[in-house]
C-alpha atoms as a PDB file:
ATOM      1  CA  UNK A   1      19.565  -8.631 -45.922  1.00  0.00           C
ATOM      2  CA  UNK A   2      21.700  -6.634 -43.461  1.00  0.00           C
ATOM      3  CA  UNK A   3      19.291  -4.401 -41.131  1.00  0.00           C
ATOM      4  CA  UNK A   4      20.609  -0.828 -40.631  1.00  0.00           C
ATOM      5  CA  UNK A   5      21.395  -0.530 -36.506  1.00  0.00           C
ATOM      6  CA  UNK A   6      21.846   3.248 -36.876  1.00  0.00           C
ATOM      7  CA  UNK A   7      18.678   4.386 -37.772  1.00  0.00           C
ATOM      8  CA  UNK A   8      17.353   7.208 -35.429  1.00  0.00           C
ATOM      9  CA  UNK A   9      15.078   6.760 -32.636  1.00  0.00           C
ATOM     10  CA  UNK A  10      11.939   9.077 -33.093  1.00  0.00           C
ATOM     11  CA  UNK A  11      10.756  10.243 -29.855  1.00  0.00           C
ATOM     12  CA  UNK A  12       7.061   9.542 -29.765  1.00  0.00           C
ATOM     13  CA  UNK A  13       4.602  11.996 -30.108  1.00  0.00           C
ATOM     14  CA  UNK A  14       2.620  13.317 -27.409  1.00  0.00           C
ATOM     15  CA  UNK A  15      -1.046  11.754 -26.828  1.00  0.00           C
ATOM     16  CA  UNK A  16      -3.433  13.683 -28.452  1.00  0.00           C
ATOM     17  CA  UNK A  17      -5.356  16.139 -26.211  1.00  0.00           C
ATOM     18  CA  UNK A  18      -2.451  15.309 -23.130  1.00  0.00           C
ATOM     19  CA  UNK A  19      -2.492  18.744 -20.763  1.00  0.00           C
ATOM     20  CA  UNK A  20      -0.166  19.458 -17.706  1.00  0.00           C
ATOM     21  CA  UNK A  21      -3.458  18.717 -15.942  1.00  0.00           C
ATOM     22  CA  UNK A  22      -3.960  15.258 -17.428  1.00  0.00           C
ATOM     23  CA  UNK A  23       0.130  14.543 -16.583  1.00  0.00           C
ATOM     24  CA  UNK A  24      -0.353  16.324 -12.720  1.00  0.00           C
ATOM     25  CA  UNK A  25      -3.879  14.051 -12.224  1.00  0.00           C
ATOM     26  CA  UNK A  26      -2.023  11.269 -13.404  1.00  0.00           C
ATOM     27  CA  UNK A  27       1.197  11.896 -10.775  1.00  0.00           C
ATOM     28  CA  UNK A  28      -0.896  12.367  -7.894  1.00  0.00           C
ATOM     29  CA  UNK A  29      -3.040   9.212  -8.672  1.00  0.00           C
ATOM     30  CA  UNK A  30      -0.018   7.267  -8.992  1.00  0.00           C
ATOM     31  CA  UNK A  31       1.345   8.602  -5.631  1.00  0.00           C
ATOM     32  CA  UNK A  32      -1.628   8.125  -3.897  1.00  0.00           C
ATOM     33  CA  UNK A  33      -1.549   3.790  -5.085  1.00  0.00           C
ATOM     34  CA  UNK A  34       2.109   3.929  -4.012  1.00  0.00           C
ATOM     35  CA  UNK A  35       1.383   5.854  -0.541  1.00  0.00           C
ATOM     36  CA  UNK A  36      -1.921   2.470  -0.183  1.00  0.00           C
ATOM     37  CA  UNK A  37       0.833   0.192  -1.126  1.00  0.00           C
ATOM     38  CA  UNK A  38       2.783   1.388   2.089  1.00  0.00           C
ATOM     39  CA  UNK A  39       0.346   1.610   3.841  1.00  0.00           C
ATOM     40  CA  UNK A  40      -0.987  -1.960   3.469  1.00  0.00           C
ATOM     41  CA  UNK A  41       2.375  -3.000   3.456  1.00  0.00           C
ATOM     42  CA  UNK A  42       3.073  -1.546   6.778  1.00  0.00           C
ATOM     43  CA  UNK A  43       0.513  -2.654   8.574  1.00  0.00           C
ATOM     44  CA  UNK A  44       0.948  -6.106   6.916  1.00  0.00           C
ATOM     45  CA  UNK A  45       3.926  -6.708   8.901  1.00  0.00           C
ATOM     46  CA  UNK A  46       3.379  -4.928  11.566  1.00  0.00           C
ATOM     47  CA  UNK A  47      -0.132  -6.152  12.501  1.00  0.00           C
ATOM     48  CA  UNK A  48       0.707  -9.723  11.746  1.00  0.00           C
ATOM     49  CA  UNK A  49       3.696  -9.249  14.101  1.00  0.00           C
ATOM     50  CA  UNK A  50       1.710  -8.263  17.505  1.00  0.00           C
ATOM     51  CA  UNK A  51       1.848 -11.565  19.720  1.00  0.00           C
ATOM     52  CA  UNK A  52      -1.384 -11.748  21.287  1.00  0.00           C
ATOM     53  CA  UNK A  53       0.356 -12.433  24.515  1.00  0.00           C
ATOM     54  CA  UNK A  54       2.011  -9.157  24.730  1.00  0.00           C
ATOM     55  CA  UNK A  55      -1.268  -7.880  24.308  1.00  0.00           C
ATOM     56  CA  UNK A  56      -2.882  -9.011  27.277  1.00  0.00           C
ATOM     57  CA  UNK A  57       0.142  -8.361  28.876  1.00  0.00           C
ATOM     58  CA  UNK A  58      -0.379  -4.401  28.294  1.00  0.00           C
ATOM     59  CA  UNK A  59      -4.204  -4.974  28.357  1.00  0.00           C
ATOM     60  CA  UNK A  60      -3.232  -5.783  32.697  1.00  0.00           C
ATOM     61  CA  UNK A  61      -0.245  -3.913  33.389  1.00  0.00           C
ATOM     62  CA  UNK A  62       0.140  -1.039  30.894  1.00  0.00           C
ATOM     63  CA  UNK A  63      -0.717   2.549  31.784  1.00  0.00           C
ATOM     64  CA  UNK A  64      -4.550   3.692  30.904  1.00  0.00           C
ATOM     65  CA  UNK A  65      -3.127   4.966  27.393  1.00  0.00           C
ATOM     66  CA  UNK A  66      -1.274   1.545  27.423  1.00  0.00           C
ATOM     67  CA  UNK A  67      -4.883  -0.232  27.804  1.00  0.00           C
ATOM     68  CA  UNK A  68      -6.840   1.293  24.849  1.00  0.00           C
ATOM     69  CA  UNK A  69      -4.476   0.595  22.950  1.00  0.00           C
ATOM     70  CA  UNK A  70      -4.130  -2.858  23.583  1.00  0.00           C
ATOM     71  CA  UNK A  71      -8.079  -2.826  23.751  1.00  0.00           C
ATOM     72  CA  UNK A  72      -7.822  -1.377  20.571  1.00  0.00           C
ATOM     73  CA  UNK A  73      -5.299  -3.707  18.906  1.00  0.00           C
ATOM     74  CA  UNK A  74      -6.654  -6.767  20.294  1.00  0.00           C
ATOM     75  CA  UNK A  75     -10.118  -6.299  18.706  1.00  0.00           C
ATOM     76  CA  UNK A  76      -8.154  -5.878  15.291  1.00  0.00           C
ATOM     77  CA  UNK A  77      -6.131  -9.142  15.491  1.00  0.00           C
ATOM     78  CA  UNK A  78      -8.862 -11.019  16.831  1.00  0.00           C
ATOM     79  CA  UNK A  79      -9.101 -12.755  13.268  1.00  0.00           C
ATOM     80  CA  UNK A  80      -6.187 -12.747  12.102  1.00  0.00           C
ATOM     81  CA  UNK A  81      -6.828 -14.812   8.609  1.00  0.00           C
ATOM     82  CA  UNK A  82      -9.407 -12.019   8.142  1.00  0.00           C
ATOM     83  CA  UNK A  83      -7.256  -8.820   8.708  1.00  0.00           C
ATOM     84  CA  UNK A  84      -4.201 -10.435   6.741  1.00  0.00           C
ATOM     85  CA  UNK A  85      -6.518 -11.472   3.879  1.00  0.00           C
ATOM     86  CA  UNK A  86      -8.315  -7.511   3.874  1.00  0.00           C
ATOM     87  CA  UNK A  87      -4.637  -5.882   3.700  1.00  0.00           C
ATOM     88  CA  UNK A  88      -3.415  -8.385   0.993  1.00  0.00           C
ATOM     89  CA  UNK A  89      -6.658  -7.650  -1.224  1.00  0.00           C
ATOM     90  CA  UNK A  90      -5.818  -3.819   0.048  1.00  0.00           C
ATOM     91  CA  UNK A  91      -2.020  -4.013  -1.130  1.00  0.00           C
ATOM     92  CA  UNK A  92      -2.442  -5.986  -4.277  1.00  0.00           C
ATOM     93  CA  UNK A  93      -5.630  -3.323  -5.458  1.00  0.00           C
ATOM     94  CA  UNK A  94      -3.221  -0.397  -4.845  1.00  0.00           C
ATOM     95  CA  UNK A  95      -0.651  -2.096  -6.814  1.00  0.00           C
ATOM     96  CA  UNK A  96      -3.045  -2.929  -9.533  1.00  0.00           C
ATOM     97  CA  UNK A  97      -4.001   0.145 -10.252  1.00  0.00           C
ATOM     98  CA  UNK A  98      -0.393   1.707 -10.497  1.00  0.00           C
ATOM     99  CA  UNK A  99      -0.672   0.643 -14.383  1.00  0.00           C
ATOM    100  CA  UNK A 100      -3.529   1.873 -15.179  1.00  0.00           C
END
């Protein structure tokens, strides 16, 4: 009843009808999940970091480029349970489909 540990491995098989253009569509699909993973990431933490007070701090004593940006940045935090919960569903999506 002794199991034989030194039995080769057998390197599988390619899948049938598997091109270099079904491995390169498959790499840049996967990079392009990982890049929305970053990207909702990112903007994650850094969106849910902005203190609305700073904000209206450059919104009345920032340069003009200062100002739309603020104006900008204070219409997107606004809600924030709304923008946190649309870059969590974005984030975990992206990561979903890394699998697949």
């Amino acid at each position: 009843m002794s199991t034989d540990v030194s039995a080769p491995i057998i390197p599988a098989a390619p899948l049938p009808g598997t091109t270099w253009q079904t491995t390169l569509w498959n790499f840049f699909m996967a990079s392009f999940f990982l890049v929305c993973s970053f990207l909702a990431t990112g903007l994650t933490i850094g969106l849910t970091s902005c203190d609305s007070i700073q904000i209206k701090i450059m919104k009345k004593c920032g340069d003009e480029e200062s100002k739309a940006i603020a104006d900008k940045l204070g219409l997107l935090i606004k809600d924030r349970q709304f923008l946190l919960i649309t870059l969590l569903c974005f984030n975990s999506t992206a990561n979903e489909c890394l699998p697949i």
